[in-house]
PDB file of N, CA and C in Angstrom:
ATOM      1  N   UNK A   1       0.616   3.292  -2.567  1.00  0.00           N
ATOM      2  CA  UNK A   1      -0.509   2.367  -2.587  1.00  0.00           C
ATOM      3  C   UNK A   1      -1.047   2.313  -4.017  1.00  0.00           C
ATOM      4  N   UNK A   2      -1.133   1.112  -4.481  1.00  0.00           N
ATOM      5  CA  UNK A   2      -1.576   1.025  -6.098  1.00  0.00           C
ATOM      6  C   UNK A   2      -3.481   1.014  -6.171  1.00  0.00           C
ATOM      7  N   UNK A   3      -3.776   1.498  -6.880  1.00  0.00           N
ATOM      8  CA  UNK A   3      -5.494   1.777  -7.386  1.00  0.00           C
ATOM      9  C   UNK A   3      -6.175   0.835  -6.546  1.00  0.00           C
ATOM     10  N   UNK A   4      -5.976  -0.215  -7.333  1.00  0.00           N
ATOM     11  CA  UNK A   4      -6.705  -2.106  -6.636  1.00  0.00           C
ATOM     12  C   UNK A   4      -6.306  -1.412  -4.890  1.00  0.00           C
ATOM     13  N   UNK A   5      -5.266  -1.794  -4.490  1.00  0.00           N
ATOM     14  CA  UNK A   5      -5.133  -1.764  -2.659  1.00  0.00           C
ATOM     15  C   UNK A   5      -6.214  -0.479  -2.395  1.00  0.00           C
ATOM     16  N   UNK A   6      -6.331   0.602  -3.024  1.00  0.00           N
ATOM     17  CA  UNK A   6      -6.770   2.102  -2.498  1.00  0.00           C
ATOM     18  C   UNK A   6      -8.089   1.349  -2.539  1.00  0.00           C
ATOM     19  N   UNK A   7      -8.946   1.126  -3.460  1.00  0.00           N
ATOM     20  CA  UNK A   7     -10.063   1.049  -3.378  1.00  0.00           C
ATOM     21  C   UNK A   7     -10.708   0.326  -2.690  1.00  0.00           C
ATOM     22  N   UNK A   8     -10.026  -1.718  -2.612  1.00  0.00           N
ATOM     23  CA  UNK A   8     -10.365  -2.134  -1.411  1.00  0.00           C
ATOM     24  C   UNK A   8     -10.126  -1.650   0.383  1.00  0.00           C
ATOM     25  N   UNK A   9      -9.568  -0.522   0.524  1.00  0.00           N
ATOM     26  CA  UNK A   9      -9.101  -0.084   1.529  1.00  0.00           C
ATOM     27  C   UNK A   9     -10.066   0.596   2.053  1.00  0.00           C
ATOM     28  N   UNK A  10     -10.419   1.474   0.522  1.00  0.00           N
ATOM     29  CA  UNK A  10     -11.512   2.414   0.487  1.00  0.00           C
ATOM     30  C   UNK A  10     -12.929   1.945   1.147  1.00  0.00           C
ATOM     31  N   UNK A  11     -13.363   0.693   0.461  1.00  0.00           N
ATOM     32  CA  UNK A  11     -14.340  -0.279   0.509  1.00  0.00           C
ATOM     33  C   UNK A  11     -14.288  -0.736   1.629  1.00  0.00           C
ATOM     34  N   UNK A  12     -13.568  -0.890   2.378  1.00  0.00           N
ATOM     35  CA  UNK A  12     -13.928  -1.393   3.814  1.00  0.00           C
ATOM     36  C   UNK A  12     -13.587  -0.571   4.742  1.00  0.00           C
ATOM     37  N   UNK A  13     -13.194   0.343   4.610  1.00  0.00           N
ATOM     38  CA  UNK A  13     -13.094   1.632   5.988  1.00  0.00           C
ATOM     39  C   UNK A  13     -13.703   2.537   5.999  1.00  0.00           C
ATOM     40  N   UNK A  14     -14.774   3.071   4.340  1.00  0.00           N
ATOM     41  CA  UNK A  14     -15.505   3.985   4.327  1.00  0.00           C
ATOM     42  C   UNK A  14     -16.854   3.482   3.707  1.00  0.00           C
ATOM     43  N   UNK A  15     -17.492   4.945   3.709  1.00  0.00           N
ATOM     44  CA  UNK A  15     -18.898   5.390   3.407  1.00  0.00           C
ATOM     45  C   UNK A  15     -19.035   6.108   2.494  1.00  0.00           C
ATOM     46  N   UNK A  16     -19.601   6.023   1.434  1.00  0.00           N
ATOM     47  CA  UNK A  16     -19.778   7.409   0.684  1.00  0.00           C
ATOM     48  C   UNK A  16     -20.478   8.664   1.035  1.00  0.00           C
ATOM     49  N   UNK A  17     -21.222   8.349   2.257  1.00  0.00           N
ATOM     50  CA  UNK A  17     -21.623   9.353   3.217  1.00  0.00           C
ATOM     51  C   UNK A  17     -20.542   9.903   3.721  1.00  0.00           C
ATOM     52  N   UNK A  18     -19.563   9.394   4.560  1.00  0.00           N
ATOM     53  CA  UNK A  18     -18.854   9.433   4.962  1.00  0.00           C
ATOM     54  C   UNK A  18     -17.531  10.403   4.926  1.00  0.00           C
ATOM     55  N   UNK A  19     -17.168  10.686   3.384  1.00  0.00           N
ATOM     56  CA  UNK A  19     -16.737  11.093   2.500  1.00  0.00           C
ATOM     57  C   UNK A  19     -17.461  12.328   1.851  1.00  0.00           C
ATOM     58  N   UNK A  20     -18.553  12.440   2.033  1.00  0.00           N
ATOM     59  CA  UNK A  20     -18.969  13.597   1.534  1.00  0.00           C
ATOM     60  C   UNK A  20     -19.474  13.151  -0.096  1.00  0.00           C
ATOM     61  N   UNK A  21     -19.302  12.086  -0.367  1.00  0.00           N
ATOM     62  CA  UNK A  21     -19.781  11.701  -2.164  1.00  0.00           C
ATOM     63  C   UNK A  21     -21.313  11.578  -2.703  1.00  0.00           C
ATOM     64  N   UNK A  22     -21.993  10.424  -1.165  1.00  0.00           N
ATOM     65  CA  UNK A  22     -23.070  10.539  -1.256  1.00  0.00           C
ATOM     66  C   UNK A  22     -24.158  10.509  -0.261  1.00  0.00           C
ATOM     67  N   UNK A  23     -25.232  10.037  -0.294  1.00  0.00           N
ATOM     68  CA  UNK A  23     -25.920  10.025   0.993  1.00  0.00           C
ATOM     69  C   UNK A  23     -25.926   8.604   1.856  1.00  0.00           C
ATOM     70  N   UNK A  24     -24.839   7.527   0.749  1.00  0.00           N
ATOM     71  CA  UNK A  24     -25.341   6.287   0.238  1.00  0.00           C
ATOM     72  C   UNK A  24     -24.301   5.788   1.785  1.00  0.00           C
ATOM     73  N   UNK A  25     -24.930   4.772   2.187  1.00  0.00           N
ATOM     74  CA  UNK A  25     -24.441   4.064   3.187  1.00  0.00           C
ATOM     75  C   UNK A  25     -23.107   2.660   2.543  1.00  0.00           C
ATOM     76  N   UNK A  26     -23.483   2.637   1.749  1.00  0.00           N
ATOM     77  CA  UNK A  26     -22.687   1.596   0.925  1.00  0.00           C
ATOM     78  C   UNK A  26     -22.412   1.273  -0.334  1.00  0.00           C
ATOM     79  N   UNK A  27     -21.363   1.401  -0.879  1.00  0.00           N
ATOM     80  CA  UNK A  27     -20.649   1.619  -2.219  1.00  0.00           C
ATOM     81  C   UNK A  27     -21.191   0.248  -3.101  1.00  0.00           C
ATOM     82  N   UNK A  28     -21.449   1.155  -4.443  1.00  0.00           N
ATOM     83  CA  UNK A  28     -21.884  -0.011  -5.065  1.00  0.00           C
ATOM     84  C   UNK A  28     -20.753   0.894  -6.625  1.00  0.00           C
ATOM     85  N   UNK A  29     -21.119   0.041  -7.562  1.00  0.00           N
ATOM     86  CA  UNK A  29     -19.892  -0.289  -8.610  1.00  0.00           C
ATOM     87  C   UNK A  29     -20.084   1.279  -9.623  1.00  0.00           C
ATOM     88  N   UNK A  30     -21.654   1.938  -9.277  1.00  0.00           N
ATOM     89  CA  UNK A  30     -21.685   2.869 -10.074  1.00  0.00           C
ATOM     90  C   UNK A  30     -20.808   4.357  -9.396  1.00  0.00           C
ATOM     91  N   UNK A  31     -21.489   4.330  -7.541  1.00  0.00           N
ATOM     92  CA  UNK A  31     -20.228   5.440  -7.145  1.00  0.00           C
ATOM     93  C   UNK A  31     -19.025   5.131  -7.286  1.00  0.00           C
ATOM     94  N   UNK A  32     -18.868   3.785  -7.193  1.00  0.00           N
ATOM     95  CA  UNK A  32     -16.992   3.660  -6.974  1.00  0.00           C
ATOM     96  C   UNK A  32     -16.549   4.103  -8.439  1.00  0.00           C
ATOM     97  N   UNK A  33     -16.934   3.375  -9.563  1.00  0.00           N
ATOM     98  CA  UNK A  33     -16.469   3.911 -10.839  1.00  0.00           C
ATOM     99  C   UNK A  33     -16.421   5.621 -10.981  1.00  0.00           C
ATOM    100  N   UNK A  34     -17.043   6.556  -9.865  1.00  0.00           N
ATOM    101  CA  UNK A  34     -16.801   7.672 -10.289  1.00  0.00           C
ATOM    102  C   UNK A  34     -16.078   8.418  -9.168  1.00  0.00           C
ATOM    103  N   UNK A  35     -15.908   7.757  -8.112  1.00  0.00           N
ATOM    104  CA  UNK A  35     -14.838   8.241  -7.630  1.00  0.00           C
ATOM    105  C   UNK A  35     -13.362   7.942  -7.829  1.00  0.00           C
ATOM    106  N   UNK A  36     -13.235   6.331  -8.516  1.00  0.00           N
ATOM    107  CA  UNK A  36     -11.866   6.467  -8.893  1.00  0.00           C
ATOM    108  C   UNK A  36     -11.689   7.595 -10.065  1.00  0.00           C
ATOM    109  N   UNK A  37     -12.379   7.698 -10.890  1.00  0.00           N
ATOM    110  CA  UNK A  37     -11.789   8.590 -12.063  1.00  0.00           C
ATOM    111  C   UNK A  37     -11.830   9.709 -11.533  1.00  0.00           C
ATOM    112  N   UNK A  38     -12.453  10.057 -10.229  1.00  0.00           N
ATOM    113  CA  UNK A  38     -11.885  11.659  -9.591  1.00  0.00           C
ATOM    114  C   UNK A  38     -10.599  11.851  -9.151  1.00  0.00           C
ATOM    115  N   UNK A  39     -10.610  10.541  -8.309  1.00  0.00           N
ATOM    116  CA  UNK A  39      -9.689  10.230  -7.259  1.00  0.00           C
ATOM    117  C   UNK A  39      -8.428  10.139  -7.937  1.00  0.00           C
ATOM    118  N   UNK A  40      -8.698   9.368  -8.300  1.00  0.00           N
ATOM    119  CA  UNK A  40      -7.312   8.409  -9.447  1.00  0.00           C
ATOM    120  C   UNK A  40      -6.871   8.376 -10.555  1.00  0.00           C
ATOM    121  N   UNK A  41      -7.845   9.070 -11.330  1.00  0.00           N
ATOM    122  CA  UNK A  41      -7.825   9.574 -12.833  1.00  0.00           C
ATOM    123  C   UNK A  41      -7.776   8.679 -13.825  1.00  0.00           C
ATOM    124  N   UNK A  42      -8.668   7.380 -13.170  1.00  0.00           N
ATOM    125  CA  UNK A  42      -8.858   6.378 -14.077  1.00  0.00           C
ATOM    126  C   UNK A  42      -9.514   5.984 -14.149  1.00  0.00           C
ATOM    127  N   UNK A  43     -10.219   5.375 -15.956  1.00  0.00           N
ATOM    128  CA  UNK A  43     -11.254   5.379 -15.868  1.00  0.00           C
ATOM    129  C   UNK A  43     -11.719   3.810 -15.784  1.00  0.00           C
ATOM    130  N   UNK A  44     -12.556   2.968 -15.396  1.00  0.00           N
ATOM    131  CA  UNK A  44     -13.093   1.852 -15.490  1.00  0.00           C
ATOM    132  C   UNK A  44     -14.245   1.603 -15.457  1.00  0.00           C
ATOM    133  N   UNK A  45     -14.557   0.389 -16.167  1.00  0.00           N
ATOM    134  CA  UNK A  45     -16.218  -0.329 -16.394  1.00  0.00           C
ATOM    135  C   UNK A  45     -16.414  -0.450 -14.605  1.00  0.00           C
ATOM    136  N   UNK A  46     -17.990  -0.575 -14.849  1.00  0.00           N
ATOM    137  CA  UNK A  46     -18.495  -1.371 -13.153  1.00  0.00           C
ATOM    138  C   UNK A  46     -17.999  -2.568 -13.443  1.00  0.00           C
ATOM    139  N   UNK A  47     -17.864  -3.186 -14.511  1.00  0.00           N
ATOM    140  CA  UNK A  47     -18.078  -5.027 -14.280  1.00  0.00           C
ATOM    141  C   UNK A  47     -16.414  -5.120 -14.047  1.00  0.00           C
ATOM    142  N   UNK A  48     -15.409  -4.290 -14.578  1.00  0.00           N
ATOM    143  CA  UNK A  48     -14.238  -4.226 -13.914  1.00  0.00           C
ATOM    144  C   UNK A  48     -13.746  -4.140 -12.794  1.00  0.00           C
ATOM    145  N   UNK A  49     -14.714  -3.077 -12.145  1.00  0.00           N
ATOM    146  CA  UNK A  49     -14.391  -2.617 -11.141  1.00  0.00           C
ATOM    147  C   UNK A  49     -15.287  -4.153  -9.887  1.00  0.00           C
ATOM    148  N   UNK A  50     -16.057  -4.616 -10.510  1.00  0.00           N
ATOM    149  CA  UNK A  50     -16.955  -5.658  -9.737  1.00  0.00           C
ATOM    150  C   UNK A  50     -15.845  -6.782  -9.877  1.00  0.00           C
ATOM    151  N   UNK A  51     -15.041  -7.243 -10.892  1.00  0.00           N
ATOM    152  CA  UNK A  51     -13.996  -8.220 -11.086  1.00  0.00           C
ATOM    153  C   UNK A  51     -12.890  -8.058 -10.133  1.00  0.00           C
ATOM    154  N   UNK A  52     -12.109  -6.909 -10.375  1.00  0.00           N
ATOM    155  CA  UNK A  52     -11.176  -6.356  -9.449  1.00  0.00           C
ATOM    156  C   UNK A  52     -11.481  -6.779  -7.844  1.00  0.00           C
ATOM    157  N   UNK A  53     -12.690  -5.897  -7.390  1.00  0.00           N
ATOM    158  CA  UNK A  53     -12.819  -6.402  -5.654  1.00  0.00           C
ATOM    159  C   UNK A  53     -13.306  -8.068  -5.571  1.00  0.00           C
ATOM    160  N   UNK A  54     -14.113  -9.209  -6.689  1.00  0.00           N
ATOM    161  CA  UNK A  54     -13.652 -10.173  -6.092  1.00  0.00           C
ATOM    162  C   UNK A  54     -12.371 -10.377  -6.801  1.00  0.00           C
ATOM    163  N   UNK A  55     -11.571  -9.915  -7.362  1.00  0.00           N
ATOM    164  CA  UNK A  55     -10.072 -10.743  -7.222  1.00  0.00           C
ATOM    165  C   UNK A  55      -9.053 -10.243  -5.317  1.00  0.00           C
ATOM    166  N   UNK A  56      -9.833  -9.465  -4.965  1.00  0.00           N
ATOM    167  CA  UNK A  56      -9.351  -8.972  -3.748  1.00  0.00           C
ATOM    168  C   UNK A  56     -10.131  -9.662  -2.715  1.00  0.00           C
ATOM    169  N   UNK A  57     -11.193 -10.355  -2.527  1.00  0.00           N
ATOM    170  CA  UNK A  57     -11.464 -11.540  -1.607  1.00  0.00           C
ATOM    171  C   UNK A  57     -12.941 -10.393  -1.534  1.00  0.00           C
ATOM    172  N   UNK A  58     -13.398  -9.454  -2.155  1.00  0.00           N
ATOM    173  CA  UNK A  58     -14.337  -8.970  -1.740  1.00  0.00           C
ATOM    174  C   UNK A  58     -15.638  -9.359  -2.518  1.00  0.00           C
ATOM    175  N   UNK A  59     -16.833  -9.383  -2.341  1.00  0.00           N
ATOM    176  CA  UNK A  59     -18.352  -9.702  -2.637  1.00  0.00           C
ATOM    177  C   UNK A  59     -19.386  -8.565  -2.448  1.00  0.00           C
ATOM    178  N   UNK A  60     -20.045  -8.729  -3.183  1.00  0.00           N
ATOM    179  CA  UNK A  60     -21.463  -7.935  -3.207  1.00  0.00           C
ATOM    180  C   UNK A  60     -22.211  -8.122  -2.212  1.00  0.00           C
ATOM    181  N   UNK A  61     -22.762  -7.693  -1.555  1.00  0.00           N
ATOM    182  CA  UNK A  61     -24.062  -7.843  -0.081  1.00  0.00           C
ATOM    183  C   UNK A  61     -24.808  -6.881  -0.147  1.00  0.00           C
ATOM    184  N   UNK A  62     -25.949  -7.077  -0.506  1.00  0.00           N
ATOM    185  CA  UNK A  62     -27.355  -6.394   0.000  1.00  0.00           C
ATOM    186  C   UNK A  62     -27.257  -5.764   1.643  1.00  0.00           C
ATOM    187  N   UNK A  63     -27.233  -4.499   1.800  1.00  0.00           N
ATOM    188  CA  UNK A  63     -27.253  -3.897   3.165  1.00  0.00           C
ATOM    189  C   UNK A  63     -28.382  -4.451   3.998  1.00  0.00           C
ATOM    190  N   UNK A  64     -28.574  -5.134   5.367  1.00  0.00           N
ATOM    191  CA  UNK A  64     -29.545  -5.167   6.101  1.00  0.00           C
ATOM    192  C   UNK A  64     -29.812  -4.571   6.945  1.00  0.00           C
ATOM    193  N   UNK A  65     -31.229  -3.963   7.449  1.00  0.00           N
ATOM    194  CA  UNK A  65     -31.382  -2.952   8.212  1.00  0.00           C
ATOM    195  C   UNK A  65     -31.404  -3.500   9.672  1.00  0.00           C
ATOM    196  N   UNK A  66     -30.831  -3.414  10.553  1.00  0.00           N
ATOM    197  CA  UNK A  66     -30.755  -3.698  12.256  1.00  0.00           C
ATOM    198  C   UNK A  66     -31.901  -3.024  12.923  1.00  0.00           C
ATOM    199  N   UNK A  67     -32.650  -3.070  13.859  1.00  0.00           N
ATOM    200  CA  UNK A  67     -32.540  -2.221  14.867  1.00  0.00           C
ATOM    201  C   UNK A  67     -32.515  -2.384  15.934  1.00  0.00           C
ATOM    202  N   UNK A  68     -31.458  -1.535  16.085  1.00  0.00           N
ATOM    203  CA  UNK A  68     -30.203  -1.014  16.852  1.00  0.00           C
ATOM    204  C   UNK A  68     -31.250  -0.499  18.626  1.00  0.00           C
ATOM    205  N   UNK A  69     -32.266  -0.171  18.649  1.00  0.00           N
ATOM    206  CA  UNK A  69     -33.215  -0.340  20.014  1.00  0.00           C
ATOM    207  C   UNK A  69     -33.959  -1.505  19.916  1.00  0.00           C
ATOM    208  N   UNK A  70     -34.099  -2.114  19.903  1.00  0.00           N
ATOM    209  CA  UNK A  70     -35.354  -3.030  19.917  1.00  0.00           C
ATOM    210  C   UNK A  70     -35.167  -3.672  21.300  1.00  0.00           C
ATOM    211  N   UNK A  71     -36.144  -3.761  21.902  1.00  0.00           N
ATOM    212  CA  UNK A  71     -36.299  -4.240  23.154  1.00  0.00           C
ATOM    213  C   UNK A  71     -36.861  -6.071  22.824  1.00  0.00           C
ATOM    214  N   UNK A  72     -35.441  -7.080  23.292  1.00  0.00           N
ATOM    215  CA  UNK A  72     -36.197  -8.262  23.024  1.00  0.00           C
ATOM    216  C   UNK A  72     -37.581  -9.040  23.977  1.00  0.00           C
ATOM    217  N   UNK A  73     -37.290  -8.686  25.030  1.00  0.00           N
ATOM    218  CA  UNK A  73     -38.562  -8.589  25.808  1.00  0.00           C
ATOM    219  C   UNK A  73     -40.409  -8.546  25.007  1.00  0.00           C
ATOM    220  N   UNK A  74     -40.206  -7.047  24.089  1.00  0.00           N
ATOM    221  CA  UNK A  74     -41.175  -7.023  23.485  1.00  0.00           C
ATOM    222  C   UNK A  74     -41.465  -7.554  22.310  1.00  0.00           C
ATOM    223  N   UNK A  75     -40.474  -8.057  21.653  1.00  0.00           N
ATOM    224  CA  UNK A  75     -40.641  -8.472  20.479  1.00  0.00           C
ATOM    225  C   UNK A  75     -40.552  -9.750  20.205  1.00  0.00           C
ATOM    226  N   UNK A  76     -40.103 -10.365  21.612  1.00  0.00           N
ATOM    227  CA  UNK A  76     -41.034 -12.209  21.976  1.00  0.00           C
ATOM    228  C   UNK A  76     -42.246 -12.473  22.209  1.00  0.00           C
ATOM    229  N   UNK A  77     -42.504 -11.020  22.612  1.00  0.00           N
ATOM    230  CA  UNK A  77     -44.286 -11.266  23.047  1.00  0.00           C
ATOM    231  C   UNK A  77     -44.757 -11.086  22.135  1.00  0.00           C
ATOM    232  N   UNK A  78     -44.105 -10.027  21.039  1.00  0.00           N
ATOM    233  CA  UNK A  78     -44.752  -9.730  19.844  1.00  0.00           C
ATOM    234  C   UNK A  78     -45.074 -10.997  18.480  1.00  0.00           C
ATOM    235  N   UNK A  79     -44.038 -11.865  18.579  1.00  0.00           N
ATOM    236  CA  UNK A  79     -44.118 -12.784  18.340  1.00  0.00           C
ATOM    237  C   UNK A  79     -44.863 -14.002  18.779  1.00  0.00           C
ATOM    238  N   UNK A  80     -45.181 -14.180  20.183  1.00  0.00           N
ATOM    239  CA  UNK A  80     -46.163 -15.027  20.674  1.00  0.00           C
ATOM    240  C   UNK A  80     -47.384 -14.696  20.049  1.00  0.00           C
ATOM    241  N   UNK A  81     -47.926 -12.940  20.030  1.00  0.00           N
ATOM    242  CA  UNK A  81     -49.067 -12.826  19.536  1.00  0.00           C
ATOM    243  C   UNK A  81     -49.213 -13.254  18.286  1.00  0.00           C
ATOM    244  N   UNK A  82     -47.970 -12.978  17.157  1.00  0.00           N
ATOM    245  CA  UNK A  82     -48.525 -13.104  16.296  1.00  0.00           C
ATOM    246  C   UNK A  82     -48.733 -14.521  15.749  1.00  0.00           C
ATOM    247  N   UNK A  83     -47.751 -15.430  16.267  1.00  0.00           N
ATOM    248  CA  UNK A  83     -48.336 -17.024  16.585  1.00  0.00           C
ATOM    249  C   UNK A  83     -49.476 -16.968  16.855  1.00  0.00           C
ATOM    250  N   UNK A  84     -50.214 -16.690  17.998  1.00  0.00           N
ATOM    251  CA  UNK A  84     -51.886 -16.956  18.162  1.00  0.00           C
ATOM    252  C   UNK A  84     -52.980 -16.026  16.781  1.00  0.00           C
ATOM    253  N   UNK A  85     -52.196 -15.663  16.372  1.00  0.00           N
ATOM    254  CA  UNK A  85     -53.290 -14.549  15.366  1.00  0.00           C
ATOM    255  C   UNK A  85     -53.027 -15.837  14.321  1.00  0.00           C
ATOM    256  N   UNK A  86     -52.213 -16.324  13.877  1.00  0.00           N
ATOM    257  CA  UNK A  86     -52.048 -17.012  12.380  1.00  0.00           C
ATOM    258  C   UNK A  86     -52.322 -18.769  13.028  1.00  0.00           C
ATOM    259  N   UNK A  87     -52.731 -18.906  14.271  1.00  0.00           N
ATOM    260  CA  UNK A  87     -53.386 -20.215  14.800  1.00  0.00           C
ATOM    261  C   UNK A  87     -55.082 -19.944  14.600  1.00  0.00           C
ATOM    262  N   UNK A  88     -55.132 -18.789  14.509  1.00  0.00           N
ATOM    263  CA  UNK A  88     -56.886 -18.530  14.978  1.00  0.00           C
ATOM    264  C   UNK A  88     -57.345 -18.360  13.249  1.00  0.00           C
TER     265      UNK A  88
END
């Protein structure tokens, strides 16, 4: 597997949590630049390493937070109220 394939591989099947690297839920250009030169023993810029994954069909995204309980029940009503609070 050549560097480019490892890392997008890397990038979409892992975590740097995950891995033990960081606490970080999602790889951004400063961990990846230091795990390839662990990993791979090579060294590269972020803006390289940011060029490289989109030449691999990949993009930058801001993580969004879910939650993963939310009862929609309550949080239509919660919303009705807060319609009547910003009517009044």
């Amino acid at each position: 597997m050549t560097v480019e394939l490892g890392i997008k591989h890397l990038v979409l099947t892992t975590t740097p949590a995950e891995l033990g690297w960081d606490v970080a839920s999602a790889w951004n250009t400063k961990l990846l630049q230091s795990y390839v030169a662990k990993q791979f023993g090579v060294s590269i810029s972020r803006e390289a390493l940011r060029k490289l994954l989109h030449r691999k069909g990949l993009s930058w995204t801001r993580p969004t937070y879910t939650l993963a309980k939310g009862n929609p029940d309550e949080q239509k009503q919660f919303e009705k109220q807060m319609d009547l609070i910003k009517k009044t």
